[in-house]
PDB file of N, CA and C in Angstrom:
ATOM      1  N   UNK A   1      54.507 123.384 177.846  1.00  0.00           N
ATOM      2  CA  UNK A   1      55.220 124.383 177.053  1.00  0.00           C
ATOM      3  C   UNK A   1      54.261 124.951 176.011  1.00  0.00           C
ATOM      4  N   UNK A   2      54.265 126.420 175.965  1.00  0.00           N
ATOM      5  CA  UNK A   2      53.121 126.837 174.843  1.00  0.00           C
ATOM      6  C   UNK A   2      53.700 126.558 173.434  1.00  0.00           C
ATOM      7  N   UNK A   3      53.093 126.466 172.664  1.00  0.00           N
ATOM      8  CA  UNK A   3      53.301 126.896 171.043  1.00  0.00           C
ATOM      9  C   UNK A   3      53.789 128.107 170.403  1.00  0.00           C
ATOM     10  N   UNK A   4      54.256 128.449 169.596  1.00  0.00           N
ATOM     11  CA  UNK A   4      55.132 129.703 169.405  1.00  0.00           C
ATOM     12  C   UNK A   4      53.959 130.524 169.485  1.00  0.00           C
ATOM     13  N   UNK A   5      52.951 130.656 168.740  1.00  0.00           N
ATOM     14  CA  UNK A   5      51.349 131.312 168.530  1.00  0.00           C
ATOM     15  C   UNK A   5      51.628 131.868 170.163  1.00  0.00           C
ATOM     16  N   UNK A   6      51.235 131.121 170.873  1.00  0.00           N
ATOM     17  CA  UNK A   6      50.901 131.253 172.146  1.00  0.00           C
ATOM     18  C   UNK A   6      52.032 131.860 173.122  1.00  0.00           C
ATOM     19  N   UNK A   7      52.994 131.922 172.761  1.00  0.00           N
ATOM     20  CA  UNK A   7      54.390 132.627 173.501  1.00  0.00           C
ATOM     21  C   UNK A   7      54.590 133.943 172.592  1.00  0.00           C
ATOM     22  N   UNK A   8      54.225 134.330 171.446  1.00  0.00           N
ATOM     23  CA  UNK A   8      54.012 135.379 170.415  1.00  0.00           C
ATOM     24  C   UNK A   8      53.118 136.182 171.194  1.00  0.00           C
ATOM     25  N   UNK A   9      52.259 135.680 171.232  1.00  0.00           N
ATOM     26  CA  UNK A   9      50.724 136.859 172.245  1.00  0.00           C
ATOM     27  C   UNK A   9      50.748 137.456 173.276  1.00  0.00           C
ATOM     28  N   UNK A  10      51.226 136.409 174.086  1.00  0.00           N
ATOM     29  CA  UNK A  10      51.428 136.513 175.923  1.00  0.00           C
ATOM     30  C   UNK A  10      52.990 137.891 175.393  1.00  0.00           C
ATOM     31  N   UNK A  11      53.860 137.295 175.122  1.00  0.00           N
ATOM     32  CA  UNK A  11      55.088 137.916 174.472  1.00  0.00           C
ATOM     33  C   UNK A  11      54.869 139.427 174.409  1.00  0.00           C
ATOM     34  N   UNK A  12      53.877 139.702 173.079  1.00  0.00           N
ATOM     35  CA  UNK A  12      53.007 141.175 172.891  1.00  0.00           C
ATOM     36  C   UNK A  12      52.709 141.842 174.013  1.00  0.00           C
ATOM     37  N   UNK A  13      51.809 140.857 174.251  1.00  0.00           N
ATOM     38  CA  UNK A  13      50.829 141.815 175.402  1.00  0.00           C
ATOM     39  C   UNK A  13      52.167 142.317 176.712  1.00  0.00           C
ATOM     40  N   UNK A  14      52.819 141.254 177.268  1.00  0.00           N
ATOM     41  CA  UNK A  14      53.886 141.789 177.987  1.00  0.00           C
ATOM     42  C   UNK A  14      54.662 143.356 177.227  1.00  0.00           C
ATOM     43  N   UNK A  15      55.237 143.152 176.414  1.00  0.00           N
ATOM     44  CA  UNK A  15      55.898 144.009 175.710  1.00  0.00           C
ATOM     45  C   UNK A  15      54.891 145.519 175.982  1.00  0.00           C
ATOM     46  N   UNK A  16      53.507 145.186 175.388  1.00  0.00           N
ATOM     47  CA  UNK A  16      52.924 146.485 175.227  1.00  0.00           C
ATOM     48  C   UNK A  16      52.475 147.025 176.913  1.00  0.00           C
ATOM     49  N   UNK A  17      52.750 146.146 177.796  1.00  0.00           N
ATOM     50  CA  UNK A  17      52.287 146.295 179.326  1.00  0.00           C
ATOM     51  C   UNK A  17      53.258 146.782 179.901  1.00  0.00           C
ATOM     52  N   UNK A  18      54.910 146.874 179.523  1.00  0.00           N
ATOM     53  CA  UNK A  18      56.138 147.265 179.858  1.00  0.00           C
ATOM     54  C   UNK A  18      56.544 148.522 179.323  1.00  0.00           C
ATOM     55  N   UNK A  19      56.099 148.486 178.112  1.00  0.00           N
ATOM     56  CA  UNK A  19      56.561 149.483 177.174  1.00  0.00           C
ATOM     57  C   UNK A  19      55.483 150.378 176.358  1.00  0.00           C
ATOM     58  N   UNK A  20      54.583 151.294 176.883  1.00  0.00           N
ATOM     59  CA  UNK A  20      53.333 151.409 177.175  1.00  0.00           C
ATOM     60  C   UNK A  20      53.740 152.615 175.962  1.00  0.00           C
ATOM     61  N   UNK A  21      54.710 153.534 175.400  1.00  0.00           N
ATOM     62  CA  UNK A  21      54.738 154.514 175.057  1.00  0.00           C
ATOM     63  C   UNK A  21      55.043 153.835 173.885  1.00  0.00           C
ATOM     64  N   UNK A  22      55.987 152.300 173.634  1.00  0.00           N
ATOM     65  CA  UNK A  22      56.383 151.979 172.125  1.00  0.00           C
ATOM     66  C   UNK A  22      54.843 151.289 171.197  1.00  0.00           C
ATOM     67  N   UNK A  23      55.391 151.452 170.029  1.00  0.00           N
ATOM     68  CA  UNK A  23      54.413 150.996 168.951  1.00  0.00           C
ATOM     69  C   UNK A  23      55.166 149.495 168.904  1.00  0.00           C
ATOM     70  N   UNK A  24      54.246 147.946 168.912  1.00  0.00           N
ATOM     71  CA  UNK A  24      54.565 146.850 169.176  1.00  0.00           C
ATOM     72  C   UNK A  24      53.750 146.220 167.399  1.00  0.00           C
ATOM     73  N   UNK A  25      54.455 145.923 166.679  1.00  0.00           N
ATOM     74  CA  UNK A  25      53.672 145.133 165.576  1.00  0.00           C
ATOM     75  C   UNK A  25      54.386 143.885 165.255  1.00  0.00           C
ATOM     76  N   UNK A  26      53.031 142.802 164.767  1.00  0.00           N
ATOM     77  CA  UNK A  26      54.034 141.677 164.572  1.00  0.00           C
ATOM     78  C   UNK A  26      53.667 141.867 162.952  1.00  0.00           C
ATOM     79  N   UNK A  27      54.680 141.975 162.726  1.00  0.00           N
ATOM     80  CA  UNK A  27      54.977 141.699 161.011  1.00  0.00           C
ATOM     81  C   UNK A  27      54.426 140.479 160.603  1.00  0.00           C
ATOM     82  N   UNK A  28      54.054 140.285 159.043  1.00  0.00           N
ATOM     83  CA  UNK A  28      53.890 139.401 158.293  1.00  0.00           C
ATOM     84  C   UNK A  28      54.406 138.722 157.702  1.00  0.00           C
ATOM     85  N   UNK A  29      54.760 137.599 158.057  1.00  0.00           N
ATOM     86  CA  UNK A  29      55.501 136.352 157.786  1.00  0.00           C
ATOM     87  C   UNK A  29      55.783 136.068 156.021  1.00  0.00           C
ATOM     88  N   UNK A  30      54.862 136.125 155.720  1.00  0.00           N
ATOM     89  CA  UNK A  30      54.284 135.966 154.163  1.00  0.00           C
ATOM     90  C   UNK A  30      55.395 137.194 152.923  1.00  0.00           C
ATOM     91  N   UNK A  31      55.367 138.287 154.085  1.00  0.00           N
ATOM     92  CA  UNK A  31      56.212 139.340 153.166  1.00  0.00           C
ATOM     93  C   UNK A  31      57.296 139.319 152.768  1.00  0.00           C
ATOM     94  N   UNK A  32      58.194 138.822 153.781  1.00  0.00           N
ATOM     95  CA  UNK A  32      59.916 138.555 153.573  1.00  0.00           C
ATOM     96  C   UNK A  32      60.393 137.574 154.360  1.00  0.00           C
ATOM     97  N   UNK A  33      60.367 136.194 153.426  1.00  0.00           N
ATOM     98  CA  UNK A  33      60.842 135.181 154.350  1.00  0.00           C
ATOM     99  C   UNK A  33      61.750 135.246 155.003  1.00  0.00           C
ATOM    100  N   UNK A  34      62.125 134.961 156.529  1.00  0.00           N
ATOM    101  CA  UNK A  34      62.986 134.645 157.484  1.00  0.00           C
ATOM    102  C   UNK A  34      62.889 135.861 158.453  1.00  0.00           C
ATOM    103  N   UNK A  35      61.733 137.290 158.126  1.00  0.00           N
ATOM    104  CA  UNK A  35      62.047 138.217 158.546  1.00  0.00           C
ATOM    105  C   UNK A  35      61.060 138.064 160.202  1.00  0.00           C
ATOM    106  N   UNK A  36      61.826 138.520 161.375  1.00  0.00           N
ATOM    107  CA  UNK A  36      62.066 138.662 162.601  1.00  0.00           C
ATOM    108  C   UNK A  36      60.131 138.679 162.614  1.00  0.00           C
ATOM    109  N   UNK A  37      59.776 138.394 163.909  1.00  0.00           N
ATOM    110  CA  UNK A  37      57.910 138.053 164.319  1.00  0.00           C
ATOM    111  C   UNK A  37      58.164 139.686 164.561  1.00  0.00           C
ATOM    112  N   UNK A  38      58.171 140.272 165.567  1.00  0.00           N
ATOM    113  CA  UNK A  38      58.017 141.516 166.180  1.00  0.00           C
ATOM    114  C   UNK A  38      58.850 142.294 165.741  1.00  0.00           C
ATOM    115  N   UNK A  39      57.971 143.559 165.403  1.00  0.00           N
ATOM    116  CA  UNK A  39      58.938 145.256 165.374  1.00  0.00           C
ATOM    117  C   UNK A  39      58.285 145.796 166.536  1.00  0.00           C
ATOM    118  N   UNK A  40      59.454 146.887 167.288  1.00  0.00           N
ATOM    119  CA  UNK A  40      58.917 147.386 168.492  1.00  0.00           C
ATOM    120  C   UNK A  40      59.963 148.956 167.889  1.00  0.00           C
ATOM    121  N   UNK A  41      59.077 149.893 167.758  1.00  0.00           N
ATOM    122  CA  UNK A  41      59.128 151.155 167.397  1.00  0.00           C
ATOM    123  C   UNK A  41      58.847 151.527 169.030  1.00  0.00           C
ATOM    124  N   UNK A  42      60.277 152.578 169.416  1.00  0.00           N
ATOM    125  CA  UNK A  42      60.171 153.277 171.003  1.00  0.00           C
ATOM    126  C   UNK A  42      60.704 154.353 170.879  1.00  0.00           C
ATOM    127  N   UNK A  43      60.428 155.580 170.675  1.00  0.00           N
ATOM    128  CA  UNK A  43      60.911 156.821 170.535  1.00  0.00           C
ATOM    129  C   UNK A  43      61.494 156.883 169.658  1.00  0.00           C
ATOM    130  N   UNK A  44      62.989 156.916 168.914  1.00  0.00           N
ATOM    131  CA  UNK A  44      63.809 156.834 168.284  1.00  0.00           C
ATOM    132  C   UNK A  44      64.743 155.766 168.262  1.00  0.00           C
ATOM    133  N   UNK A  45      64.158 154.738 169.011  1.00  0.00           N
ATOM    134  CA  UNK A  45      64.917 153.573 168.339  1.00  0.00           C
ATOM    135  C   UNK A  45      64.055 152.538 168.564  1.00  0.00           C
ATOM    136  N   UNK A  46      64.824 151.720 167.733  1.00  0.00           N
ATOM    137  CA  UNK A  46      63.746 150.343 167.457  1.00  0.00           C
ATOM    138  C   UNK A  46      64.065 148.602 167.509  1.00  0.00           C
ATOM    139  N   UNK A  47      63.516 148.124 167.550  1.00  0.00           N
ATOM    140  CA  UNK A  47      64.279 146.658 167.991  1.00  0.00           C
ATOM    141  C   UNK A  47      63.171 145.522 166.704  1.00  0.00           C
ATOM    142  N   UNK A  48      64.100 144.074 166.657  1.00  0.00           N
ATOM    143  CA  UNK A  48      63.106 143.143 166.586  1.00  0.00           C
ATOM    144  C   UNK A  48      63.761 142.195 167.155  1.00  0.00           C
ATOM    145  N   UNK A  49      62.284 140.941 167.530  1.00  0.00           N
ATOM    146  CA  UNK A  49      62.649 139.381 167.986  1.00  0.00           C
ATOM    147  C   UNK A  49      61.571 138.452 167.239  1.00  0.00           C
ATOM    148  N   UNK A  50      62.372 137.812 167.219  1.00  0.00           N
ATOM    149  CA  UNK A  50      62.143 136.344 166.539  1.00  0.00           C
ATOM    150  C   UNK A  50      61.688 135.437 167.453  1.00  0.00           C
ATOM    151  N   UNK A  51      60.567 135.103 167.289  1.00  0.00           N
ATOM    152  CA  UNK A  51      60.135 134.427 168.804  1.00  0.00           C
ATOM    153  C   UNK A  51      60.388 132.533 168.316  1.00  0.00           C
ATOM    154  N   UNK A  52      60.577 132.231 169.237  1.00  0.00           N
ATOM    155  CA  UNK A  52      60.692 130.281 168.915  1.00  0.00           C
ATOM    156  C   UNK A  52      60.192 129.867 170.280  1.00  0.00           C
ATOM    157  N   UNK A  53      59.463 128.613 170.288  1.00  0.00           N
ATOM    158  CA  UNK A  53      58.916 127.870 170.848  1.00  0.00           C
ATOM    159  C   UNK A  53      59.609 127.526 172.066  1.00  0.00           C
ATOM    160  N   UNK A  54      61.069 126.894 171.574  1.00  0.00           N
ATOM    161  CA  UNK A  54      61.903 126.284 172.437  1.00  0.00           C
ATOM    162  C   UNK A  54      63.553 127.000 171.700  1.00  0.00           C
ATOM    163  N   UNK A  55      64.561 127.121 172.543  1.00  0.00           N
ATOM    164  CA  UNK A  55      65.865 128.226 172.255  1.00  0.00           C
ATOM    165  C   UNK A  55      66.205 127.227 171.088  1.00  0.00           C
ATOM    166  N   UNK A  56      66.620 126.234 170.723  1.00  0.00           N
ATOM    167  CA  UNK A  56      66.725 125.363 169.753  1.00  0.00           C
ATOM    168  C   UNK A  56      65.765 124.631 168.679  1.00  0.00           C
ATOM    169  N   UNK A  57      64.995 125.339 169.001  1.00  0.00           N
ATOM    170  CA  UNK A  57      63.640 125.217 168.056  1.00  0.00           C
ATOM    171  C   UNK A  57      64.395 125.494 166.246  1.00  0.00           C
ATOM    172  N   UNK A  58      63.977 124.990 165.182  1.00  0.00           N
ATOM    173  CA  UNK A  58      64.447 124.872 163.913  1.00  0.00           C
ATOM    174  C   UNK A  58      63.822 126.565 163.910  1.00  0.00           C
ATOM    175  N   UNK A  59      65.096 127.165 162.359  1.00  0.00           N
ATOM    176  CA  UNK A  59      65.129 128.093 162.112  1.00  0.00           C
ATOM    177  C   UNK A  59      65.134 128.018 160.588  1.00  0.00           C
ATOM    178  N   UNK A  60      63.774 128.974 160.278  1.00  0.00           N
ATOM    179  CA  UNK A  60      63.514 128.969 158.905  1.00  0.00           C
ATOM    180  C   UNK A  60      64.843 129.952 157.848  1.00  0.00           C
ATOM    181  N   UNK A  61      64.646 129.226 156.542  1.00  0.00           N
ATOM    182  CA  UNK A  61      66.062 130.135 156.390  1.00  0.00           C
ATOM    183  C   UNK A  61      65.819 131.632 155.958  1.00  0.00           C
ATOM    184  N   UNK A  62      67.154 132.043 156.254  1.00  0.00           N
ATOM    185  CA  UNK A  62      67.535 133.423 156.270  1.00  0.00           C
ATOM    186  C   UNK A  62      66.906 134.064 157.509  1.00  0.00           C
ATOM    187  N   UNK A  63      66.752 133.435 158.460  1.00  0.00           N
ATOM    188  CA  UNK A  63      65.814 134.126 159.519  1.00  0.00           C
ATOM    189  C   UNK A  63      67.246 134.230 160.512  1.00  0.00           C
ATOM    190  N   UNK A  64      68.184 133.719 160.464  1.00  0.00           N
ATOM    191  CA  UNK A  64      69.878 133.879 161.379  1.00  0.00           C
ATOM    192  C   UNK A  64      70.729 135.254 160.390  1.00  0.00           C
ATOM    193  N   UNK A  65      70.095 135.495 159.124  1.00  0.00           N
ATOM    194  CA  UNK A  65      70.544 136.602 158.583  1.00  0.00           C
ATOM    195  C   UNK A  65      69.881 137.502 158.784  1.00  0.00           C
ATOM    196  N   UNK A  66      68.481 138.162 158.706  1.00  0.00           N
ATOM    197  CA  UNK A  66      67.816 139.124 158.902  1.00  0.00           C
ATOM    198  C   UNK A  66      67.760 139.388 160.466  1.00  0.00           C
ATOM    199  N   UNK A  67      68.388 138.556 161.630  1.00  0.00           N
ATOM    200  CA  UNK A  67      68.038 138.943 162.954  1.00  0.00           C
ATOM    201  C   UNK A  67      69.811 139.581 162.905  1.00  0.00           C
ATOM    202  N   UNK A  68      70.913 138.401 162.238  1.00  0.00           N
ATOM    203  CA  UNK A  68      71.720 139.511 162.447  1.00  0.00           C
ATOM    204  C   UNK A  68      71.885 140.800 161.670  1.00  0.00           C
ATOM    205  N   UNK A  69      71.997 140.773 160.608  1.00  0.00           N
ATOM    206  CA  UNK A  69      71.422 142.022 160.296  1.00  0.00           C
ATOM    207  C   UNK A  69      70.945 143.416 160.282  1.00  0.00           C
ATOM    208  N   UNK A  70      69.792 142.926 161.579  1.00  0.00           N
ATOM    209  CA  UNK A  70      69.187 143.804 162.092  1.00  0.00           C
ATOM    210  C   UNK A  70      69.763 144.551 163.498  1.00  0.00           C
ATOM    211  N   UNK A  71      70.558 142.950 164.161  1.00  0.00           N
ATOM    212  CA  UNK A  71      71.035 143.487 165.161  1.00  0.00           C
ATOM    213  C   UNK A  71      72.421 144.452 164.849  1.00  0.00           C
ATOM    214  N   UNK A  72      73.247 144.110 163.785  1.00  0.00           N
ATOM    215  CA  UNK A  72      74.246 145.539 163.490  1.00  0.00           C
ATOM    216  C   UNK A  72      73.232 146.595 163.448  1.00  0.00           C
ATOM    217  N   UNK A  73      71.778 146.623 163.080  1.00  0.00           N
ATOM    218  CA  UNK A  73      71.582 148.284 162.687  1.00  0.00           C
ATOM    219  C   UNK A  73      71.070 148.972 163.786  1.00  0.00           C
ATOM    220  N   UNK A  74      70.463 147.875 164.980  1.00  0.00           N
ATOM    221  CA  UNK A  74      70.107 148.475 165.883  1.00  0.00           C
ATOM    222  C   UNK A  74      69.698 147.494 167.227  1.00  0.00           C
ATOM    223  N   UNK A  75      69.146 146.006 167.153  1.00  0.00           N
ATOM    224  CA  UNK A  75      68.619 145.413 168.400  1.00  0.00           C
ATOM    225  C   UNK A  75      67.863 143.852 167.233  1.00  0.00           C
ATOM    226  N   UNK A  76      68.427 143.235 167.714  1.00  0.00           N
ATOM    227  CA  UNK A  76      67.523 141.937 167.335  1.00  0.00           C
ATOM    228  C   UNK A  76      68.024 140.611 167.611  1.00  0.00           C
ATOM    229  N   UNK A  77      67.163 139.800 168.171  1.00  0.00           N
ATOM    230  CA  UNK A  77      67.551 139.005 169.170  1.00  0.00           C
ATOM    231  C   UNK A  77      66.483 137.772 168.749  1.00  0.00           C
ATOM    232  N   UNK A  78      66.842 136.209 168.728  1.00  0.00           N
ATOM    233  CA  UNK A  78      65.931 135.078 169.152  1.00  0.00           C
ATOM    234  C   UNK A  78      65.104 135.036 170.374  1.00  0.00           C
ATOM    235  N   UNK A  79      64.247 135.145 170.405  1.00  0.00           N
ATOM    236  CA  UNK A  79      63.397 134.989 171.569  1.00  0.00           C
ATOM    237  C   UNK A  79      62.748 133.639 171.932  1.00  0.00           C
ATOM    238  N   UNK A  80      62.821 132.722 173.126  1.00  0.00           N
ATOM    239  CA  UNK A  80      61.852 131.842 173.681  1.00  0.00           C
ATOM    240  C   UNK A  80      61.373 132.102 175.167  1.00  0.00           C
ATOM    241  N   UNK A  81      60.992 130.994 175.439  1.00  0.00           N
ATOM    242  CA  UNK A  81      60.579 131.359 177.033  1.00  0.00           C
ATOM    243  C   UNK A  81      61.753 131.155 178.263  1.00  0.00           C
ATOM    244  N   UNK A  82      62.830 130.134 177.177  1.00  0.00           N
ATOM    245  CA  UNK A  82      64.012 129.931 178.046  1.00  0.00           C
ATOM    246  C   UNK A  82      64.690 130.892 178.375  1.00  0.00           C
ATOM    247  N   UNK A  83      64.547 131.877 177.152  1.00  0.00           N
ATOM    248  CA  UNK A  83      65.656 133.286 177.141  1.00  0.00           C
ATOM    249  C   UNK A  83      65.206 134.652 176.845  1.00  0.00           C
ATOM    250  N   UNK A  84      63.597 134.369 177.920  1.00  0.00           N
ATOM    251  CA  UNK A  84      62.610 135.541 177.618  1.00  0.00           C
ATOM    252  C   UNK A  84      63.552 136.523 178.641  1.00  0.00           C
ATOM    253  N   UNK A  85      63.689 136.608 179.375  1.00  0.00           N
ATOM    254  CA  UNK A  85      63.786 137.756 180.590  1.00  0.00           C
ATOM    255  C   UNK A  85      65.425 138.049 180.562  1.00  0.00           C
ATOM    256  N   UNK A  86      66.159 137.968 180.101  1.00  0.00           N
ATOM    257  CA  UNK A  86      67.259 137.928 179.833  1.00  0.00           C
ATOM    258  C   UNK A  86      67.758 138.920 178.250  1.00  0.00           C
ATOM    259  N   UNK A  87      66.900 138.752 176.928  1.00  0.00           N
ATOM    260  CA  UNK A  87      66.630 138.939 176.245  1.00  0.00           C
ATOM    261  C   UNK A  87      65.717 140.710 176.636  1.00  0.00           C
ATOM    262  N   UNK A  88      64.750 140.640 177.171  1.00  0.00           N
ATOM    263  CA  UNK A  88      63.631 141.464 177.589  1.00  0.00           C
ATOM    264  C   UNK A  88      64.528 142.744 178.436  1.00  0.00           C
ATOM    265  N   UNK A  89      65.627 141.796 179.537  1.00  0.00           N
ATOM    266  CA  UNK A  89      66.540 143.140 179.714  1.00  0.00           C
ATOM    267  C   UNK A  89      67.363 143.697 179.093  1.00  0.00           C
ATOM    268  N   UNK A  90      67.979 143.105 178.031  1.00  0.00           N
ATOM    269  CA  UNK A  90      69.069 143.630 176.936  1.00  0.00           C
ATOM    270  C   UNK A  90      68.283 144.935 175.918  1.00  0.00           C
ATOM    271  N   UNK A  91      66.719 144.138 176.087  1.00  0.00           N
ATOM    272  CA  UNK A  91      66.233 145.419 175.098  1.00  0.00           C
ATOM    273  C   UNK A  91      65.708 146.515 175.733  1.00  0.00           C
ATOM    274  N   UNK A  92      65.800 146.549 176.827  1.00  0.00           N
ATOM    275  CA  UNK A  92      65.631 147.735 177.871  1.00  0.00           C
ATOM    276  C   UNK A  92      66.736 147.980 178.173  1.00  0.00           C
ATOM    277  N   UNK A  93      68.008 148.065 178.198  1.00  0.00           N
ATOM    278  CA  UNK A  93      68.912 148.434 178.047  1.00  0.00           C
ATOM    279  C   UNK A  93      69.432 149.143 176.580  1.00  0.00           C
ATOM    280  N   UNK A  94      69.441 148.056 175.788  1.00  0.00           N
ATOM    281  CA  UNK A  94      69.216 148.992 174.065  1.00  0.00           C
ATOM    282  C   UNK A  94      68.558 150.328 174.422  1.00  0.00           C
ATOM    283  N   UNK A  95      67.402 150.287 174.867  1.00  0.00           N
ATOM    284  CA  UNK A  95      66.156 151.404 174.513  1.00  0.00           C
ATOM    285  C   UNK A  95      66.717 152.488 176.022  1.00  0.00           C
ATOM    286  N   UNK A  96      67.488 152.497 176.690  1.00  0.00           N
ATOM    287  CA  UNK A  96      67.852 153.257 177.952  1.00  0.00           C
ATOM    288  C   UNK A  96      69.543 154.048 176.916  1.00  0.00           C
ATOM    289  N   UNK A  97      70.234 153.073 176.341  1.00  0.00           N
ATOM    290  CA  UNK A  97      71.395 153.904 175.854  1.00  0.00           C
ATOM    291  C   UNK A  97      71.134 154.620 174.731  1.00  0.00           C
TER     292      UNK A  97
END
């Protein structure tokens, strides 16, 4: 099983290999605690995910508030490898409606 580091990257690079036209950044941890790993800017709308190691992996706080949050304003979701592709179609669906 990779390390979050290592499911974060592979994660990216997928994202930017799928979604070739969106802007993919991983935010800085340091700026606003609990706030979501990835922003994915795609035309006019935008998403984030929170990547974790394992789907039950510990959650730093306020990081279950800023994903929901985010998801009323537009797309944001926990991400692991258990609930990568599942997750990955919901936000291609977001980004299609």
């Amino acid at each position: 099983m990779p390390n979050e580091n290592d499911f974060r990257s592979k994660l990216i690079k997928r994202l930017r290999d799928e979604l070739p036209e969106a802007i993919i950044l991983h935010l800085d941890p340091n700026d606003t605690q609990g706030i979501p790993d990835i922003l994915i800017l795609c035309e006019d709308r935008w998403a984030t995910l929170e990547t974790k190691r394992l789907r039950h992996s510990n959650r730093q706080p306020n990081q279950e508030y800023w994903v929901n949050k985010m998801n009323e304003m537009s797309f944001s979701r926990f991400i692991s490898p258990e609930n990568e592709e599942e997750v990955l179609d919901e936000l291609q669906d977001s980004f299609r409606s």
